[in-house]
Protein backbone atom coordinates (compact mmCIF):
# COMPACT_ATOMS: atom_id res chain seq x y z
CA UNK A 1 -33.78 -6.76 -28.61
CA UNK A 2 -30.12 -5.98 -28.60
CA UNK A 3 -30.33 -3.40 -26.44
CA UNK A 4 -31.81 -5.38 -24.25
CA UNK A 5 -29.19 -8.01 -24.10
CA UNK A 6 -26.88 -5.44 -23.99
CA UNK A 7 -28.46 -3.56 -21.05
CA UNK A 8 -28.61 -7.21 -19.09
CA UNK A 9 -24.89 -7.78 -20.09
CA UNK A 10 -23.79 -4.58 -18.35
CA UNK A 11 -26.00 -5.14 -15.57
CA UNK A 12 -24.43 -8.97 -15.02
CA UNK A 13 -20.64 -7.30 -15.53
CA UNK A 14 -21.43 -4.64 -12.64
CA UNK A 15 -23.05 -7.41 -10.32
CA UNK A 16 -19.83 -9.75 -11.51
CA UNK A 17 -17.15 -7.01 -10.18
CA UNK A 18 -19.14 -6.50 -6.92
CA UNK A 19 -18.96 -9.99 -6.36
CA UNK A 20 -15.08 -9.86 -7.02
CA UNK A 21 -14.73 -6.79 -4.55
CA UNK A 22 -16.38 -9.20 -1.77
CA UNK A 23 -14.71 -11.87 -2.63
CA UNK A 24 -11.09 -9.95 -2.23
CA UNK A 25 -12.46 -8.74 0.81
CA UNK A 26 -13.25 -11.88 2.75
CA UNK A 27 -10.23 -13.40 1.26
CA UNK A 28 -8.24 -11.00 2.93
CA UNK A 29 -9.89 -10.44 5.94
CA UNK A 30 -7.02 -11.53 8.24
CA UNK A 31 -4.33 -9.81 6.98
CA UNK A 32 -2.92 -6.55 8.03
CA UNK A 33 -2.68 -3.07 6.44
């Protein structure tokens, strides 16, 4: 059971820093470099 949470956790904290990266991303979008 805890490995299971545990397991879901990590998955949630890899789809959480994706969702950062993207977020960056479009935020800056329109600037140079």
């Amino acid at each position: 059971m805890i490995r299971s949470l545990w397991i879901s956790k990590t998955g949630l904290d890899a789809q959480q820093t994706q969702m950062d990266v993207i977020a960056n991303n479009l935020a800056n979008v329109s600037t140079t470099g």
